[in-house]
N, C-alpha and C. Protein backbone atom coordinates (compact mmCIF):
# COMPACT_ATOMS: atom_id res chain seq x y z
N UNK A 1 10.43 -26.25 -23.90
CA UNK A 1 11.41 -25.73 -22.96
C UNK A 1 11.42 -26.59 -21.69
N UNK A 2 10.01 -27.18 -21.36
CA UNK A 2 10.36 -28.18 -19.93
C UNK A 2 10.96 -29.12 -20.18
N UNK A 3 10.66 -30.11 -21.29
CA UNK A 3 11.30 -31.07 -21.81
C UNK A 3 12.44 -31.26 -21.33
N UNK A 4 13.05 -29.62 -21.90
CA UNK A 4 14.79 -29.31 -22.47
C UNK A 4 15.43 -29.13 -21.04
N UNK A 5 14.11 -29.01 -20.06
CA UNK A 5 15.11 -28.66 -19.21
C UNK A 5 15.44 -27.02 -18.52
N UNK A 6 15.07 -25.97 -19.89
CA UNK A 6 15.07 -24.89 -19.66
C UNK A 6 14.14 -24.27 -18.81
N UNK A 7 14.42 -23.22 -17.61
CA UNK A 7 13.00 -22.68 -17.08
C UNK A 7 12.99 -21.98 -17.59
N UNK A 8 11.73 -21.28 -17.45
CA UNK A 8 10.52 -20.65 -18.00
C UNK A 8 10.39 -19.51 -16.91
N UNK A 9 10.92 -18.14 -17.43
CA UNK A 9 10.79 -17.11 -16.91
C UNK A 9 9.78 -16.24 -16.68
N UNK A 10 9.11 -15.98 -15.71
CA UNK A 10 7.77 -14.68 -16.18
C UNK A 10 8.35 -13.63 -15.54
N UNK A 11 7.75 -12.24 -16.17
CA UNK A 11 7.91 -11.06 -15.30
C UNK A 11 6.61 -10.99 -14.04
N UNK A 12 7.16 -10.23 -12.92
CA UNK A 12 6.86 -10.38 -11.78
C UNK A 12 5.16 -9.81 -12.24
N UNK A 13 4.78 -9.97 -11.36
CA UNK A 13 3.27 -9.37 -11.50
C UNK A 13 2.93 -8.33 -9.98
N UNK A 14 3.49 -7.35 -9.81
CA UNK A 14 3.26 -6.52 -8.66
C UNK A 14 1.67 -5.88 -8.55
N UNK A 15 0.78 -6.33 -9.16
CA UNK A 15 -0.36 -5.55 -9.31
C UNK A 15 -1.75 -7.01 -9.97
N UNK A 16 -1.66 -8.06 -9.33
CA UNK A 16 -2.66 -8.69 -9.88
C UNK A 16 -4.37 -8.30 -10.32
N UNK A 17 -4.53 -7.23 -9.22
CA UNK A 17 -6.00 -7.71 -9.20
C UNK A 17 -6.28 -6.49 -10.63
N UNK A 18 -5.35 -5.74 -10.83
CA UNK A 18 -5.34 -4.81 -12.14
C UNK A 18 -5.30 -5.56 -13.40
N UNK A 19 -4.40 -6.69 -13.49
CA UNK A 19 -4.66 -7.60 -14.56
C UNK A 19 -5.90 -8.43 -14.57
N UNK A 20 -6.63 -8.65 -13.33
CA UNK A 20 -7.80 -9.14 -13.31
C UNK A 20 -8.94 -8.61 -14.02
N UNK A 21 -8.71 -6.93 -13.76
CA UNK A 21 -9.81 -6.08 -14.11
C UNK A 21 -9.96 -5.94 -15.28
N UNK A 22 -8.42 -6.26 -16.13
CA UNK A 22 -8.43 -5.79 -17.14
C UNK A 22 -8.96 -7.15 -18.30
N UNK A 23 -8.45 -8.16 -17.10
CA UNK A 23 -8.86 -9.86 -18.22
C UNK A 23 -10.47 -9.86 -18.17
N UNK A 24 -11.10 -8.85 -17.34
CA UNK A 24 -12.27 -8.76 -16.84
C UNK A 24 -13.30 -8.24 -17.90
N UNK A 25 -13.08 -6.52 -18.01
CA UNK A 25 -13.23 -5.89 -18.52
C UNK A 25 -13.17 -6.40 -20.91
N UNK A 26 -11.85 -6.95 -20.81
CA UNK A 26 -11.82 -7.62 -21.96
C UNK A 26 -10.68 -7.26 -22.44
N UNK A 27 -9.38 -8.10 -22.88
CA UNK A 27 -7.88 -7.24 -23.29
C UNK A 27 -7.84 -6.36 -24.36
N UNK A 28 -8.82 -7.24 -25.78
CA UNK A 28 -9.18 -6.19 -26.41
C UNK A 28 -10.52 -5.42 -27.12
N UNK A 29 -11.23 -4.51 -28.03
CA UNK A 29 -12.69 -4.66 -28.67
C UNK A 29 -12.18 -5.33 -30.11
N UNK A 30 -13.30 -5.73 -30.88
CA UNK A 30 -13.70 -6.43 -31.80
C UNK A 30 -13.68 -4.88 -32.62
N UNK A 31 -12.50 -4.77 -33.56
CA UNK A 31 -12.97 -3.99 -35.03
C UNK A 31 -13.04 -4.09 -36.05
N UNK A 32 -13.78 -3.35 -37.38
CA UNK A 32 -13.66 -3.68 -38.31
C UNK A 32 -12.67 -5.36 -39.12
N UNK A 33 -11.12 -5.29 -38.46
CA UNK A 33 -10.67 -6.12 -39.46
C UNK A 33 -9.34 -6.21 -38.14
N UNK A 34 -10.38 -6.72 -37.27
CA UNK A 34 -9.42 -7.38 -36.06
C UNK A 34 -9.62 -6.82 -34.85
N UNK A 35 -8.45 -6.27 -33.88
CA UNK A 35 -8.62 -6.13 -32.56
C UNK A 35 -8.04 -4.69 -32.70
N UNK A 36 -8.87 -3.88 -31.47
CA UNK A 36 -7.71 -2.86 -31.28
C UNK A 36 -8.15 -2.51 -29.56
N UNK A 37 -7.33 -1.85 -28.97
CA UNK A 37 -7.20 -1.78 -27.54
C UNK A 37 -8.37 -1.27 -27.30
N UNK A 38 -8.76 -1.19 -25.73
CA UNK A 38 -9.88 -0.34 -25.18
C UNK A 38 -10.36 0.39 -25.44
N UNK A 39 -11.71 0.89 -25.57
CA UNK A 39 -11.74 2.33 -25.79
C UNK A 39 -11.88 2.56 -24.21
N UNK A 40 -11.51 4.07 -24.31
CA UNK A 40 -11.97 4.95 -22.66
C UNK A 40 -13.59 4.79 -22.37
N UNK A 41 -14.57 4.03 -23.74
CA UNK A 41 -15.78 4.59 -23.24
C UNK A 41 -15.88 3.00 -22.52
N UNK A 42 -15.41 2.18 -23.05
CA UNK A 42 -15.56 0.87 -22.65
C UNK A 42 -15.12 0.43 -21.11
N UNK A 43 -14.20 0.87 -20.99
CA UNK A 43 -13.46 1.39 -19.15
C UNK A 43 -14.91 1.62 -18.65
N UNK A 44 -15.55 2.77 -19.05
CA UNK A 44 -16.24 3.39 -18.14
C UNK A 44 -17.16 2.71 -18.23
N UNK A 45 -17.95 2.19 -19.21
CA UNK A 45 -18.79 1.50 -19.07
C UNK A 45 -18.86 0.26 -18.07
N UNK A 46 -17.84 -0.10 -18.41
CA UNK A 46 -17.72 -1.79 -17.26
C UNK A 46 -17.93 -1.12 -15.67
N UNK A 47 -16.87 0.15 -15.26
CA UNK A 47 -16.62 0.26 -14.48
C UNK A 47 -18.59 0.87 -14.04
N UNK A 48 -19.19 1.29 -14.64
CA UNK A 48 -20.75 1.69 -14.24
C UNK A 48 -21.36 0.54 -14.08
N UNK A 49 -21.21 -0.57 -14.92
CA UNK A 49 -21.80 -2.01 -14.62
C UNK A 49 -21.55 -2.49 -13.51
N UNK A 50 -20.38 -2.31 -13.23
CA UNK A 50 -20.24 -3.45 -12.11
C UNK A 50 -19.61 -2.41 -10.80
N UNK A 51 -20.21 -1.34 -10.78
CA UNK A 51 -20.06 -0.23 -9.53
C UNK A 51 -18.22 -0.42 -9.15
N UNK A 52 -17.58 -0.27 -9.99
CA UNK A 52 -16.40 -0.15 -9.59
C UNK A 52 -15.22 1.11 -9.85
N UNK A 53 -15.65 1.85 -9.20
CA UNK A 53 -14.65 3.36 -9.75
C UNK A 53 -13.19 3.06 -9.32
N UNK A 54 -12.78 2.93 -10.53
CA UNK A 54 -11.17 2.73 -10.90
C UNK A 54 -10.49 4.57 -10.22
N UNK A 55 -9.15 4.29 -9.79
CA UNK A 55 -8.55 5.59 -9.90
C UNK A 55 -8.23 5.81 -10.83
N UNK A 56 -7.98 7.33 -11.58
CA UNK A 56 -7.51 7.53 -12.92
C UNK A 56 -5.95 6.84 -13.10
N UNK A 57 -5.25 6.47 -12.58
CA UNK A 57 -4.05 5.86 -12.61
C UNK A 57 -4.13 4.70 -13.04
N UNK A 58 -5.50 3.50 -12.73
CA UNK A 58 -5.72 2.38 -12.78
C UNK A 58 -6.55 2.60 -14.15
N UNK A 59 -7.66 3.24 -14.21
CA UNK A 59 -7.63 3.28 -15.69
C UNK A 59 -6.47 3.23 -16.63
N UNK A 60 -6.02 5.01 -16.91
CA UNK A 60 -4.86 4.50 -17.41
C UNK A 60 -4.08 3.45 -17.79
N UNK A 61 -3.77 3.27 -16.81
CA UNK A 61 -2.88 1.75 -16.85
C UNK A 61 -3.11 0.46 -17.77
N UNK A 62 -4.54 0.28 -17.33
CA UNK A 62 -5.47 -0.67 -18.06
C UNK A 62 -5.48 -0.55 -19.23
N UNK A 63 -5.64 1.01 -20.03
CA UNK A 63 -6.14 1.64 -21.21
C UNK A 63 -4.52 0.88 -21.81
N UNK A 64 -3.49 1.29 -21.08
CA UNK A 64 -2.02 1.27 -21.52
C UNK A 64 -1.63 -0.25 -22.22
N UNK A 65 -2.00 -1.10 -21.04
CA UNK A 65 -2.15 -2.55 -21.28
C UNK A 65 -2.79 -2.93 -22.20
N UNK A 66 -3.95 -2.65 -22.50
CA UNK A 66 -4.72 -2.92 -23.74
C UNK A 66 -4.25 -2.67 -25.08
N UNK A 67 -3.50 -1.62 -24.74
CA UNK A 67 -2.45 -0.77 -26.24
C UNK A 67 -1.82 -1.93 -26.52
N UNK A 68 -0.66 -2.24 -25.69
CA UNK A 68 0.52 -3.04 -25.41
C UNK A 68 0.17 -4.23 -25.95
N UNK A 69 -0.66 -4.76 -25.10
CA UNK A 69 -1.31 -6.39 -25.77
C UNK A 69 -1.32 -6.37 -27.50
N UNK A 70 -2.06 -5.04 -27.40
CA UNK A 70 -2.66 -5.22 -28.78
C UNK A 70 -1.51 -4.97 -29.83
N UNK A 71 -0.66 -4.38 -29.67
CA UNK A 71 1.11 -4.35 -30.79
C UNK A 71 1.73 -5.81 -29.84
N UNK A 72 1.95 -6.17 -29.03
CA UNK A 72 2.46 -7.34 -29.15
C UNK A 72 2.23 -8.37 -29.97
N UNK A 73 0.34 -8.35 -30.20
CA UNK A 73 -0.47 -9.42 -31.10
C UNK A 73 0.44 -9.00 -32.43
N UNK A 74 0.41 -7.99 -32.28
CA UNK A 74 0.97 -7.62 -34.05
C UNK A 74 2.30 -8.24 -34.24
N UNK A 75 3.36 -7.89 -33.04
CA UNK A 75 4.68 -8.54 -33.61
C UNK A 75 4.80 -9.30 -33.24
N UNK A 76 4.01 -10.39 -32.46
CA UNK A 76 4.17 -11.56 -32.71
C UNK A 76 3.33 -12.56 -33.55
N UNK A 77 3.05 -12.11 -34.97
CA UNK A 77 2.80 -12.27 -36.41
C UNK A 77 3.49 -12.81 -36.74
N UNK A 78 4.74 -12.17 -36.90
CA UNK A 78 6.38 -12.32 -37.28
C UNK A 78 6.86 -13.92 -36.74
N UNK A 79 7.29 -14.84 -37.33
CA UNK A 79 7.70 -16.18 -36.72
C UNK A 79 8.65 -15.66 -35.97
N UNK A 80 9.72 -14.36 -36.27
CA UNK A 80 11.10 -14.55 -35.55
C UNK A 80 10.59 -14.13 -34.09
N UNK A 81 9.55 -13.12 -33.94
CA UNK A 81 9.19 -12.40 -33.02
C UNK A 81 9.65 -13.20 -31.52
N UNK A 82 10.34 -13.08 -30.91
CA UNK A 82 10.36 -13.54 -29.63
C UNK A 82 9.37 -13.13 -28.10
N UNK A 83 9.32 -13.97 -27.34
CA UNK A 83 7.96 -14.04 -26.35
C UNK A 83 8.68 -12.61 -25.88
N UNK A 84 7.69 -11.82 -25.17
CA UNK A 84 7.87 -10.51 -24.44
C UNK A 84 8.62 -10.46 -22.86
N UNK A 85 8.16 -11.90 -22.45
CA UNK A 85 9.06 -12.09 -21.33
C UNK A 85 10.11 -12.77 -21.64
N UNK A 86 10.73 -12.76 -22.40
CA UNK A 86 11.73 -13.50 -22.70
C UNK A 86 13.60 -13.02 -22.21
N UNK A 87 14.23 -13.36 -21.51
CA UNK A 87 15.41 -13.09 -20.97
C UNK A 87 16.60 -13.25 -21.83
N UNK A 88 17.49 -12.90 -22.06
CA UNK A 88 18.92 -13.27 -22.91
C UNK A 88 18.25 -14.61 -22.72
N UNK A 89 18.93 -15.21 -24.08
CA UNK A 89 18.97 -16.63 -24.44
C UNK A 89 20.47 -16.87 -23.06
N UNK A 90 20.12 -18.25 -22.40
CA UNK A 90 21.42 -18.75 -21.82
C UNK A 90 22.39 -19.87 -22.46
N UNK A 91 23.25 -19.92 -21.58
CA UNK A 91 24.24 -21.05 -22.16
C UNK A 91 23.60 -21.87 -22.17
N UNK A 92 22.43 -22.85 -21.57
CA UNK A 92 21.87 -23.73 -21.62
C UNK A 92 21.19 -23.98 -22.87
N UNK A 93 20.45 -22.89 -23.15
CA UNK A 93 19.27 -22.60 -24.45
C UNK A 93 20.43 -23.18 -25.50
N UNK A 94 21.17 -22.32 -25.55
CA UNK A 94 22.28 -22.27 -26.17
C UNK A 94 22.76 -23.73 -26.83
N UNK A 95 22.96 -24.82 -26.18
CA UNK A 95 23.26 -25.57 -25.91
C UNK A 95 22.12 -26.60 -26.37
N UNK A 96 21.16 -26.71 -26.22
CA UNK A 96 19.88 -27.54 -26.74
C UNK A 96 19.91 -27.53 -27.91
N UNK A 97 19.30 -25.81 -28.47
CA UNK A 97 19.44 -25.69 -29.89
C UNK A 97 20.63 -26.27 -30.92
N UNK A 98 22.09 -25.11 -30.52
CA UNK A 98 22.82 -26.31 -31.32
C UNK A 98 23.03 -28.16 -31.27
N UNK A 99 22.60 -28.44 -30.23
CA UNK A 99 22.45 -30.06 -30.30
C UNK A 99 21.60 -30.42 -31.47
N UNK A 100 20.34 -30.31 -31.22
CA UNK A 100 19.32 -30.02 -32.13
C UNK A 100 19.62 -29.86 -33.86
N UNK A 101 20.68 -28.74 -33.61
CA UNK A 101 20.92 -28.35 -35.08
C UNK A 101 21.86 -29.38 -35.28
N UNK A 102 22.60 -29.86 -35.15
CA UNK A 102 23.56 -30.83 -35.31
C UNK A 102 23.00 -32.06 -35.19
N UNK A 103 21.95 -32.53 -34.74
CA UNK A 103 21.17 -33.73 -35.15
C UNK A 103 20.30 -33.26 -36.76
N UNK A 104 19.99 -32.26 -36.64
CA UNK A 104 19.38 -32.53 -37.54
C UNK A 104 20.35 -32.14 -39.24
N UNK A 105 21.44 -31.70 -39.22
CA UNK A 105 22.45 -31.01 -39.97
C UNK A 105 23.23 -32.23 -40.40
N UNK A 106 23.51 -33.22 -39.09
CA UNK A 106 24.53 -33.97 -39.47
C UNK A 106 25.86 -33.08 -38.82
């Protein structure tokens, strides 16, 4: 996409140091036959390790994120799956690709 020219969109991040806690803490546990989100005991545990009492909102949240991550991993399995921040395709995008396809189509 830099190459092309296209920018590269992220969604805003109004809450960093919550994504910190959570890249902290760990996005997801190790199960049987892959990943699955947080447990609540695992929250608490970190949060006793490292003396940090979360508000129940910020738990939450965290717990939520961990969900989220963890079905995104899943659909983006899928080749078609598109990135999560991803915006309408533009006229530009637009515009690369069919070039692209037409070089390579003939």
């Amino acid at each position: 996409m830099k190459r092309d020219g296209v920018p590269i969109s992220m969604p805003p991040n109004p809450m960093p140091h919550l994504i910190d806690r959570l890249i902290e803490i760990g996005l997801t546990e190790a199960a049987g036959m892959g990943v699955v989100p947080l447990s609540w005991r695992e929250i608490e545990a970190w949060q006793h390790n490292v003396h940090v009492a979360l508000a129940p909102w910020e738990a939450r949240l965290i717990r939520k994120l961990s969900v989220e991550y963890v079905a995104e991993g899943r659909r983006a399995e899928s080749e078609n799956c598109p990135p999560p921040w991803r915006a309408e395709v533009t006229a530009r995008e637009r515009e690369v690709e069919e070039a692209r396809l037409r070089m390579v189509l003939g």
